[in-house]
C-alpha atoms as a PDB file:
ATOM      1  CA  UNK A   1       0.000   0.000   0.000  1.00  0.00           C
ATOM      2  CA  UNK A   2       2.593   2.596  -1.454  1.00  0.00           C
ATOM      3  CA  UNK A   3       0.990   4.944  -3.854  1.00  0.00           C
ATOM      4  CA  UNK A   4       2.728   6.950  -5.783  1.00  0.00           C
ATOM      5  CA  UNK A   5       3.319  10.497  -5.524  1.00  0.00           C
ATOM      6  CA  UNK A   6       1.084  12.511  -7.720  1.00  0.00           C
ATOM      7  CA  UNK A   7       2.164  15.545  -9.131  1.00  0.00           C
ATOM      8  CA  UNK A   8       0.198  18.341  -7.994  1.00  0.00           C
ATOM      9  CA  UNK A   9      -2.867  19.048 -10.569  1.00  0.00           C
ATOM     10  CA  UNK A  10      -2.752  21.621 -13.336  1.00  0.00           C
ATOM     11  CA  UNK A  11      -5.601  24.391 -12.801  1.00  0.00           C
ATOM     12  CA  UNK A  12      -7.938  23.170 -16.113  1.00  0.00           C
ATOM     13  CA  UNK A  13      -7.804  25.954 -18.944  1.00  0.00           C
ATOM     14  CA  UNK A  14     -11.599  26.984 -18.291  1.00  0.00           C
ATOM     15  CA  UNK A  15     -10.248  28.779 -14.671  1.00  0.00           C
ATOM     16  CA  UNK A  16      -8.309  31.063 -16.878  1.00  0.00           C
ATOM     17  CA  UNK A  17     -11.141  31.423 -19.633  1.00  0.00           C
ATOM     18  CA  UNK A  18     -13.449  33.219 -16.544  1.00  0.00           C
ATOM     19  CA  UNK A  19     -14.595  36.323 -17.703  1.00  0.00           C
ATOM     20  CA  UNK A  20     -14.048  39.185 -14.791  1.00  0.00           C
ATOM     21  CA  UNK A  21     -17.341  39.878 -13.171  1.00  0.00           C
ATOM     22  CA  UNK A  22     -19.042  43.005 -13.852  1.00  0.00           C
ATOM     23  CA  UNK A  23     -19.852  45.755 -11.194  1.00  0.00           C
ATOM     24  CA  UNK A  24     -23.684  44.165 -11.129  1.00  0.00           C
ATOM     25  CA  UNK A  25     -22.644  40.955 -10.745  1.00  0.00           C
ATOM     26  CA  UNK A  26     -19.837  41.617  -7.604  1.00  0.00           C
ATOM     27  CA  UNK A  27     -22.347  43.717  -5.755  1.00  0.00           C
ATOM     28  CA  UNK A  28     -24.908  41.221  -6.224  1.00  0.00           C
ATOM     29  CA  UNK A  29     -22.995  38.641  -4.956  1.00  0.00           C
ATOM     30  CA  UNK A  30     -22.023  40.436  -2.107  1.00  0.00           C
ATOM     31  CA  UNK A  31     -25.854  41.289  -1.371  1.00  0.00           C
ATOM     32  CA  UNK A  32     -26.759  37.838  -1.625  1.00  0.00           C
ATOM     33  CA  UNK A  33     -23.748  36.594   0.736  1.00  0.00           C
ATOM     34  CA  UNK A  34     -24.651  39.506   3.676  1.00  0.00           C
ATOM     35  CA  UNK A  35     -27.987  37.898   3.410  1.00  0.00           C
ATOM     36  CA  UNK A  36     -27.209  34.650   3.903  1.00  0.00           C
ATOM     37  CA  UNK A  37     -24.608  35.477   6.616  1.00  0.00           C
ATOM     38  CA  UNK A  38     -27.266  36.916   8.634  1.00  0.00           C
ATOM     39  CA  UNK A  39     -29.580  33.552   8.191  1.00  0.00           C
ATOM     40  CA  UNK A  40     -26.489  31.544   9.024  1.00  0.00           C
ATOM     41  CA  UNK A  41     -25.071  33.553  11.855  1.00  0.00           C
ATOM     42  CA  UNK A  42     -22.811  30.614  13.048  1.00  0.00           C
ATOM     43  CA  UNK A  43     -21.336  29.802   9.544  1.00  0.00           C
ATOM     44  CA  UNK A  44     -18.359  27.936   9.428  1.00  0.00           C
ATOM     45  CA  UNK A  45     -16.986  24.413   9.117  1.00  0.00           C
ATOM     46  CA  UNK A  46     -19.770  21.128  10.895  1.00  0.00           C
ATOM     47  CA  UNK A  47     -16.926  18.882  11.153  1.00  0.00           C
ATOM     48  CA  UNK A  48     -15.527  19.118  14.394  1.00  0.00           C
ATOM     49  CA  UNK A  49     -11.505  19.132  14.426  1.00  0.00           C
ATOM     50  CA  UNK A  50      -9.033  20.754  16.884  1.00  0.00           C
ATOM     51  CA  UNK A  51      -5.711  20.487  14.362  1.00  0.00           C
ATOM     52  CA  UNK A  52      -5.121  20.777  10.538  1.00  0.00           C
ATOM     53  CA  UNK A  53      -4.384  17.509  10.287  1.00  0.00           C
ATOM     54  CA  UNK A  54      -8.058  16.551  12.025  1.00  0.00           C
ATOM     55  CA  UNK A  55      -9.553  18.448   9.100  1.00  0.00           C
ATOM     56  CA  UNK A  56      -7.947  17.102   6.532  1.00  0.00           C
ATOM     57  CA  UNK A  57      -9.103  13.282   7.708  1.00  0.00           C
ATOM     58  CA  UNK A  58     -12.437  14.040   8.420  1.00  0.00           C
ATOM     59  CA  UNK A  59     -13.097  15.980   5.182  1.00  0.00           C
ATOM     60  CA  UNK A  60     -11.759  12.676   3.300  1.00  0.00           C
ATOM     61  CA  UNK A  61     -14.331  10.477   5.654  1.00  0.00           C
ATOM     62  CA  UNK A  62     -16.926  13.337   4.935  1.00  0.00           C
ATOM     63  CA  UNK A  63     -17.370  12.287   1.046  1.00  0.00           C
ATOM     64  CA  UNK A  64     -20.687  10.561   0.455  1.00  0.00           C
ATOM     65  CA  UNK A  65     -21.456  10.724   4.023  1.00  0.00           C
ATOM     66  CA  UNK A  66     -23.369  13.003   6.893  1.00  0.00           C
ATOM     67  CA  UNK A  67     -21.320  15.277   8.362  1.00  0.00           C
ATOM     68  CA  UNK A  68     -22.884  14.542  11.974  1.00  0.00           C
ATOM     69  CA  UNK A  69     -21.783  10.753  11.503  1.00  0.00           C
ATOM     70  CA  UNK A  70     -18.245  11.724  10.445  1.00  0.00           C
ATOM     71  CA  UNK A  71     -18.058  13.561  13.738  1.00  0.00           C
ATOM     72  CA  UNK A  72     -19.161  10.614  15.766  1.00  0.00           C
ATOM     73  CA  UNK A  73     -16.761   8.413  13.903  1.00  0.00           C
ATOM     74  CA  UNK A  74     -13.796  10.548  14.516  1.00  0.00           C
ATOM     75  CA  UNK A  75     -14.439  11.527  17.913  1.00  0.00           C
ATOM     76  CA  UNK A  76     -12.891   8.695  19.405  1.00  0.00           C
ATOM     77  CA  UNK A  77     -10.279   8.347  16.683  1.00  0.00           C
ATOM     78  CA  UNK A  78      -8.947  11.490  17.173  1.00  0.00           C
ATOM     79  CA  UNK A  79      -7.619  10.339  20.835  1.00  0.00           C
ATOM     80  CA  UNK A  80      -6.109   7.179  19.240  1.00  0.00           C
ATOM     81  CA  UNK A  81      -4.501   8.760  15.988  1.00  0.00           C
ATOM     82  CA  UNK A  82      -2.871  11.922  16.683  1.00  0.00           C
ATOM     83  CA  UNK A  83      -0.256  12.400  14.221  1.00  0.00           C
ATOM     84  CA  UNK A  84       0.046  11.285  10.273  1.00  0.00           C
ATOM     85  CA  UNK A  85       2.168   8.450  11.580  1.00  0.00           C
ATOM     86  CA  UNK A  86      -0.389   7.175  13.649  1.00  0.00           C
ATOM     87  CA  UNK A  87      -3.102   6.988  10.238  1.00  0.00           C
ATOM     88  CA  UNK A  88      -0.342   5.423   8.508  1.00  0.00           C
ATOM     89  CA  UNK A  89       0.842   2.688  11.300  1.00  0.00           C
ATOM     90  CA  UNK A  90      -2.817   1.469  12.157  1.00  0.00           C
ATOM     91  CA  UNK A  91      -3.386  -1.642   9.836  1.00  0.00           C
ATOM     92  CA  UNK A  92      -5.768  -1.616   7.166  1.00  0.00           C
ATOM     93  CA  UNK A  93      -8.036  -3.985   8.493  1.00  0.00           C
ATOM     94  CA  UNK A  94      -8.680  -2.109  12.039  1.00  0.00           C
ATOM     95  CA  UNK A  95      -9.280   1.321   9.984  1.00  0.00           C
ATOM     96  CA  UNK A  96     -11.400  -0.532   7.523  1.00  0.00           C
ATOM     97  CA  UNK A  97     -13.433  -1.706  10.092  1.00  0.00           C
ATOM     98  CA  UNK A  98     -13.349   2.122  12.684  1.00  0.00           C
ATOM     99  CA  UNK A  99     -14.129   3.996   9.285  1.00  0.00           C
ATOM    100  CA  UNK A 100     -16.880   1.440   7.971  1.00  0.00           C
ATOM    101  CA  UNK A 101     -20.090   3.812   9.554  1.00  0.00           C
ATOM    102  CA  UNK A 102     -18.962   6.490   7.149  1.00  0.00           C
ATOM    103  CA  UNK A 103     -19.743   4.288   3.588  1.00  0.00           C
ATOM    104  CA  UNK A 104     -17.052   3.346   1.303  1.00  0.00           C
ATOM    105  CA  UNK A 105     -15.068   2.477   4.141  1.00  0.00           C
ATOM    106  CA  UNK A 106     -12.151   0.713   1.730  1.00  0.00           C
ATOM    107  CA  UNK A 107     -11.941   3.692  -0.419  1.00  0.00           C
ATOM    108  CA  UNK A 108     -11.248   5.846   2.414  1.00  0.00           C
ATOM    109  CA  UNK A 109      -8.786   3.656   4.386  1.00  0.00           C
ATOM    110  CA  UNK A 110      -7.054   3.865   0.837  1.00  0.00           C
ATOM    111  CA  UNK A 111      -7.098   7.803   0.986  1.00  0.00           C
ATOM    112  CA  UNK A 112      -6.460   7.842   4.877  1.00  0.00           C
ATOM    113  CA  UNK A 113      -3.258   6.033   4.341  1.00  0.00           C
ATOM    114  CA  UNK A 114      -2.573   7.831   1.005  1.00  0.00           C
ATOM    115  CA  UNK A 115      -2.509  11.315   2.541  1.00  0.00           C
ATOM    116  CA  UNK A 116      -0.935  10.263   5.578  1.00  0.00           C
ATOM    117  CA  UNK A 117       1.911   8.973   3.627  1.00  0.00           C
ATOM    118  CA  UNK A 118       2.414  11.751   1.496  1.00  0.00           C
ATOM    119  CA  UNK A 119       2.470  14.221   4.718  1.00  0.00           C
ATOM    120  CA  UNK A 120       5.458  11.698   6.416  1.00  0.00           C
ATOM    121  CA  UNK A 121       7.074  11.106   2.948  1.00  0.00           C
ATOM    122  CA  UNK A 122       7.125  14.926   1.455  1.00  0.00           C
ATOM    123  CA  UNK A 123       5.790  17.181   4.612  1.00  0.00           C
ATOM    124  CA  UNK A 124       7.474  16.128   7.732  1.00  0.00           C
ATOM    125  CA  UNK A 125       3.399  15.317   9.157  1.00  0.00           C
ATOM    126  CA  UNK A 126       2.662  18.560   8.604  1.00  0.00           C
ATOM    127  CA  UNK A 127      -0.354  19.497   6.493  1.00  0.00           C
ATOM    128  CA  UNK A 128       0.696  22.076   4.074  1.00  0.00           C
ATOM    129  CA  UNK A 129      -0.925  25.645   3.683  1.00  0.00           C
ATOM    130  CA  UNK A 130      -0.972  25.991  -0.589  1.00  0.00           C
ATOM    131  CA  UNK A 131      -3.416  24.207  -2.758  1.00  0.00           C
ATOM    132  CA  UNK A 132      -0.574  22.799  -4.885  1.00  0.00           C
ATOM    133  CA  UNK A 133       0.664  20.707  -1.897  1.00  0.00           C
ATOM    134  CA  UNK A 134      -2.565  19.486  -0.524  1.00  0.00           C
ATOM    135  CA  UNK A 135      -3.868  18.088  -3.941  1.00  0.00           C
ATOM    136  CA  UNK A 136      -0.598  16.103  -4.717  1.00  0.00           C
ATOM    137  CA  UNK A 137      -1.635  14.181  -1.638  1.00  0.00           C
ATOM    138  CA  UNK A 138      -3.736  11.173  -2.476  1.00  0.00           C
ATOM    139  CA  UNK A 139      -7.439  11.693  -1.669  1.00  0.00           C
ATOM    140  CA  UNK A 140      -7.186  15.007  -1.564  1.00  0.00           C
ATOM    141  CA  UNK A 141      -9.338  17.296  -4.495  1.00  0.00           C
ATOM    142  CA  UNK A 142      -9.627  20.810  -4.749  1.00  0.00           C
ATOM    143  CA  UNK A 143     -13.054  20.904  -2.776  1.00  0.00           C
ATOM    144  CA  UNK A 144     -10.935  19.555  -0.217  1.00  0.00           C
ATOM    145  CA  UNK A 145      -7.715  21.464  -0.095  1.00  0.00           C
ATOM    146  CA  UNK A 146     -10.128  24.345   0.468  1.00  0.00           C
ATOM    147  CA  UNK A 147     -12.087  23.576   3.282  1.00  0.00           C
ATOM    148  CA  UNK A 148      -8.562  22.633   4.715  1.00  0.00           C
ATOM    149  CA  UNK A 149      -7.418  25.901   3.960  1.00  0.00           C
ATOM    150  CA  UNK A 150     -10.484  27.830   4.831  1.00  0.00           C
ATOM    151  CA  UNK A 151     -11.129  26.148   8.336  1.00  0.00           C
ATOM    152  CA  UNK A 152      -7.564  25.715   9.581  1.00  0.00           C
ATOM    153  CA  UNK A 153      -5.547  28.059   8.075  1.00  0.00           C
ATOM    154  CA  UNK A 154      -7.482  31.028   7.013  1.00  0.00           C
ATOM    155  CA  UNK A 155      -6.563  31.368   3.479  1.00  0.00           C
ATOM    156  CA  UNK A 156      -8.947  32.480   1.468  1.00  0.00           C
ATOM    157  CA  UNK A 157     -10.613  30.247  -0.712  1.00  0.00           C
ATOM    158  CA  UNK A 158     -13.810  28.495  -2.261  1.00  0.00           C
ATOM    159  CA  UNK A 159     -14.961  25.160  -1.757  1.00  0.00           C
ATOM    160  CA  UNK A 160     -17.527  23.404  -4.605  1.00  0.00           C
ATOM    161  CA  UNK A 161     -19.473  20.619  -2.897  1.00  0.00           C
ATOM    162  CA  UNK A 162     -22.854  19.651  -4.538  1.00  0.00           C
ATOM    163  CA  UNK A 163     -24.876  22.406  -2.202  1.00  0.00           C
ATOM    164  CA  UNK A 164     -22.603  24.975  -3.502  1.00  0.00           C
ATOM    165  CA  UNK A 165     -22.912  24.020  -7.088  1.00  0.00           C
ATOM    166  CA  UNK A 166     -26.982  23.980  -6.525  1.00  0.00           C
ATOM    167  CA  UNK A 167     -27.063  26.857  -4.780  1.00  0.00           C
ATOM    168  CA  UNK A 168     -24.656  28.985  -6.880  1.00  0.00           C
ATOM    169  CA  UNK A 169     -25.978  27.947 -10.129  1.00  0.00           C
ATOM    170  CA  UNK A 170     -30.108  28.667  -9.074  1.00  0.00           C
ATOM    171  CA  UNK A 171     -28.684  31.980  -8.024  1.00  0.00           C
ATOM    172  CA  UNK A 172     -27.254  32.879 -11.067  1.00  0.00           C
ATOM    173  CA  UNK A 173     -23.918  33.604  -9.663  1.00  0.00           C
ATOM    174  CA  UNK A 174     -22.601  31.122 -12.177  1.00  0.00           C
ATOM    175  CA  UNK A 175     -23.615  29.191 -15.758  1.00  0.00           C
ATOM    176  CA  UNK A 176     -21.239  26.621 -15.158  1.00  0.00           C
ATOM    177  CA  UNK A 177     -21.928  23.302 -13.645  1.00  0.00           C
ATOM    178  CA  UNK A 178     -18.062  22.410 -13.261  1.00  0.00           C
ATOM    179  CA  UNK A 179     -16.840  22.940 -10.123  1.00  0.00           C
ATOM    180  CA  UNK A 180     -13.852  24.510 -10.773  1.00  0.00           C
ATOM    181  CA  UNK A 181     -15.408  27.125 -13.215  1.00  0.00           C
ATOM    182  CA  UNK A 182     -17.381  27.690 -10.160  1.00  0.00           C
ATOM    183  CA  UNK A 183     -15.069  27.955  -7.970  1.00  0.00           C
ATOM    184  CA  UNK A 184     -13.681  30.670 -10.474  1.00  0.00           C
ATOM    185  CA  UNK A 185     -16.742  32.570 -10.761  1.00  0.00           C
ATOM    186  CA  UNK A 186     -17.645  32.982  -7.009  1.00  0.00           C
ATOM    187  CA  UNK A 187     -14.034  33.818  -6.648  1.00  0.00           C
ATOM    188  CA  UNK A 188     -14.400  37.048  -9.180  1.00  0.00           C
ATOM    189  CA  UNK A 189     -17.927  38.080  -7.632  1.00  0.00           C
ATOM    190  CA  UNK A 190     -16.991  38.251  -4.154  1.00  0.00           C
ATOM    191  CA  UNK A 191     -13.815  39.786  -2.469  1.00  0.00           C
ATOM    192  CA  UNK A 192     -10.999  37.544  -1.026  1.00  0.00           C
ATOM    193  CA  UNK A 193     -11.954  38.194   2.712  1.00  0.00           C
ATOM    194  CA  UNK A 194     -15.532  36.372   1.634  1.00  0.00           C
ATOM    195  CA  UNK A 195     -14.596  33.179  -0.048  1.00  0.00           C
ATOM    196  CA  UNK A 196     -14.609  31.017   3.268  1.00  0.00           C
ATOM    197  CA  UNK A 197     -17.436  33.040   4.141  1.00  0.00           C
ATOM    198  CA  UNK A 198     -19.675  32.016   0.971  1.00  0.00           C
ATOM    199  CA  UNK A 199     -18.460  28.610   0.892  1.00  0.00           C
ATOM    200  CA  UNK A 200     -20.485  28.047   4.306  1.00  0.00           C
ATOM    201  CA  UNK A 201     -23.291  30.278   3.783  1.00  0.00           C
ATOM    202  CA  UNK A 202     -23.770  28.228   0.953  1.00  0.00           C
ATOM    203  CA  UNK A 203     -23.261  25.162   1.980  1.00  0.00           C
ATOM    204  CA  UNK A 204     -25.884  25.731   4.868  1.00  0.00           C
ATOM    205  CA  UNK A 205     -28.649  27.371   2.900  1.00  0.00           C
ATOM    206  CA  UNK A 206     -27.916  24.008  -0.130  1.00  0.00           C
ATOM    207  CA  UNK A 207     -28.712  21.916   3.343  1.00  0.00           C
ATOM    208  CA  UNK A 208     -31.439  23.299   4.983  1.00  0.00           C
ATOM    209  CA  UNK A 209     -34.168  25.449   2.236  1.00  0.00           C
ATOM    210  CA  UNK A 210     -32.261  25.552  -1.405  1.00  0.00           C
ATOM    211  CA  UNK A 211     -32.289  21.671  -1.082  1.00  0.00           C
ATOM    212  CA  UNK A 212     -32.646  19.579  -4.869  1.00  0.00           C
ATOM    213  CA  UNK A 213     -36.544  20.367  -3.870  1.00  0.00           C
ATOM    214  CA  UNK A 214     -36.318  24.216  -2.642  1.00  0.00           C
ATOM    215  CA  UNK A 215     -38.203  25.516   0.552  1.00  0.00           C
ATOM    216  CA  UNK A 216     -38.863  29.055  -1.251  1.00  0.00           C
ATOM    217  CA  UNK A 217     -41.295  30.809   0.535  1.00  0.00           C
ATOM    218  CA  UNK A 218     -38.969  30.402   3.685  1.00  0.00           C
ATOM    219  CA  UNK A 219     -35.737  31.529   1.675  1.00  0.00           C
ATOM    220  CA  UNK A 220     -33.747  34.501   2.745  1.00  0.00           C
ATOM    221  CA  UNK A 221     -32.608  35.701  -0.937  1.00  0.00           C
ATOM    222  CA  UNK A 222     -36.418  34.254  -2.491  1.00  0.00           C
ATOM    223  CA  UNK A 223     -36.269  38.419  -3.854  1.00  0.00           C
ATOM    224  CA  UNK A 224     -32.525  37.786  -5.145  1.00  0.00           C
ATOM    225  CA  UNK A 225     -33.092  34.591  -6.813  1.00  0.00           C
ATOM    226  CA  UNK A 226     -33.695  34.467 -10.765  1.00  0.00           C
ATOM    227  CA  UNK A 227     -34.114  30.343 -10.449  1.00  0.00           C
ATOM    228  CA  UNK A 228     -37.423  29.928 -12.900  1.00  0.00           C
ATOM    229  CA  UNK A 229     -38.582  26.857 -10.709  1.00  0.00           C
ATOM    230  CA  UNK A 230     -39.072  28.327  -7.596  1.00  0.00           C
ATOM    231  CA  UNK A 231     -41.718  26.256  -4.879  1.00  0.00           C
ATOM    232  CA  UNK A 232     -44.879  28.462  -4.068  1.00  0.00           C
ATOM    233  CA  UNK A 233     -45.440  26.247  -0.702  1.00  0.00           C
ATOM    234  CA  UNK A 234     -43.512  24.515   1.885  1.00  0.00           C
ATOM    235  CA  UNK A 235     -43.478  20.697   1.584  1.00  0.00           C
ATOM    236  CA  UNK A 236     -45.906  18.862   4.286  1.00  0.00           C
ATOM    237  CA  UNK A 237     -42.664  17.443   6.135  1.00  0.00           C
ATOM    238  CA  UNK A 238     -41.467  19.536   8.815  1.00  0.00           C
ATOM    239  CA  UNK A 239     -37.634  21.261   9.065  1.00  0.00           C
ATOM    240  CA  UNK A 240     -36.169  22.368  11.430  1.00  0.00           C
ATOM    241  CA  UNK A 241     -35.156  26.321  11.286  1.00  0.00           C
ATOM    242  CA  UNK A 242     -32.141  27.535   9.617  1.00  0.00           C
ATOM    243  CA  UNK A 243     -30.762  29.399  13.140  1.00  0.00           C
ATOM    244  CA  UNK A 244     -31.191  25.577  14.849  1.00  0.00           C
ATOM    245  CA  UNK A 245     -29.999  23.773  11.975  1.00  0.00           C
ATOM    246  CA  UNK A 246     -26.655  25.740  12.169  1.00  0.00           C
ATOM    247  CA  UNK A 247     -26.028  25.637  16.046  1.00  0.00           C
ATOM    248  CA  UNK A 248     -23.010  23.369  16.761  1.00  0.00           C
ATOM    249  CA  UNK A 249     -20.555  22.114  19.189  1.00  0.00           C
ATOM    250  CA  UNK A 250     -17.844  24.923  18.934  1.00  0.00           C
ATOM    251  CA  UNK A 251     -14.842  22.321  18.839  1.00  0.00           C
ATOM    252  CA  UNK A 252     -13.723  23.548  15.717  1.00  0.00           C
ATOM    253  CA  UNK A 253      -9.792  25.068  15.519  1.00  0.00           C
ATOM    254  CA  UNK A 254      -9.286  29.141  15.557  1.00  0.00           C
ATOM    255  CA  UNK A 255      -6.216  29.679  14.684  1.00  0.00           C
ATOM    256  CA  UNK A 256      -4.997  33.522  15.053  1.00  0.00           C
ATOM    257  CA  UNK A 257      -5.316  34.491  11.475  1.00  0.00           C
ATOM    258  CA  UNK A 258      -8.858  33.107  10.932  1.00  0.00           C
ATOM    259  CA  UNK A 259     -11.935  35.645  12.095  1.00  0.00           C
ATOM    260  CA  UNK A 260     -14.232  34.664  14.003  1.00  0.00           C
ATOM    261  CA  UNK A 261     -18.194  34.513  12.083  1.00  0.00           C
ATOM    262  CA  UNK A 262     -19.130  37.243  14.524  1.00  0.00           C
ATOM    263  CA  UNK A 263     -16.276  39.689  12.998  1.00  0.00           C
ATOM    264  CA  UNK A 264     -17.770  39.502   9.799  1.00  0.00           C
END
């Protein structure tokens, strides 16, 4: 179980084929994202992690899977496995069988191991701070490299999960169904200091109204929204409300350089 190292991935030519976003379009975006931001008051990362290198595993274990079972999974791991080494020295068939609640439970003992090699091999067990570095390791994409950059670091950056790509596309802050392309455009529309910022707001408002069936009439940015299929009632089962759905165990890492939700 030695991958090889990847190279780190090219940026595809459509990133530098976005067209710079137009007056409109930035203060639109940045309209859209103060509204949101007040819905979503406690925006910011729903895995819980204390260290980098806790973010970077649980946003591998977090593909294909609920975010709130990830954090019950790793809860107890992260006492066990402290340091890359650890991932890497734990054999396959005991982390096959602690990651199996998450789904795809080979795939991401593959990708555990993976990254954890690379960061002994190439990083000392450090997780790096560029996007280059992060998405040579194995099981690491952009989306990922992001939220790792985003939530531990503070760098500023854009993460394209399937919310975001709903959510982006209905509210015409995009045309593009590619994530990096969208990842481009939400970059041009909104200033650096908002990336990590819009990442969550969207991610939250993809997860609890914009959903593949949208709650409408309850939606924040309903008056913002050119989406031509918008709902005209709520659906008969009940949700819970947008301020509850984002309340969670403050666990997560604050490192100096990242601000706090409350700052804006």
């Amino acid at each position: 179980m030695t991958p090889a190292a990847r190279p780190s991935r090219p940026a595809r030519a459509g990133r530098s084929a976005v067209k710079p976003a137009l007056p409109a379009e930035r203060l639109r975006a940045r309209a859209i994202v103060t509204k949101l931001a007040k819905a979503y008051p406690d925006w910011g990362p729903t895995l819980d992690f204390t260290t980098p290198l806790e973010l970077l595993i649980a946003t591998i274990l977090a593909a294909q899977a609920r975010d709130e079972r990830v954090n019950e999974v790793t809860k107890p791991l992260f006492k066990k496995y402290r340091s890359a080494a650890d991932w890497l020295r734990v054999p396959d068939r005991v982390l096959q069988r602690e990651l199996k609640p998450t789904g795809f439970f080979r795939m991401k003992t593959k990708a555990v191991k993976g990254a954890s090699q690379g960061l002994v091999e190439r990083f000392g067990g450090v997780v790096p701070r560029t996007m280059d570095e992060l998405v040579s390791l194995r099981g690491v994409g952009r989306k990922t490299a992001s939220i790792v950059l985003g939530g531990a670091f503070g760098v500023p950056s854009v993460a394209v999960d399937r919310h975001v790509a709903r959510v982006a596309l209905r509210l015409g802050l995009t045309r593009s169904g590619d994530p990096e392309k969208i990842e481009a455009d939400l970059q041009a529309r909104l200033p650096r200091t908002q990336w990590v910022k819009a990442t969550w707001c969207l991610v939250l408002h993809g997860r609890e109204i914009c959903r593949p069936v949208p709650e409408c009439p309850r939606c924040p940015v309903n008056a913002l929204c050119p989406y031509p299929r918008k709902t005209l009632t709520l659906s008969a089962a009940p949700r819970t409300s947008a301020a509850a759905a984002t309340r969670r165990t403050p666990t997560r890492l604050r490192p100096p350089e990242v601000r706090h939700p409350s700052q804006g």
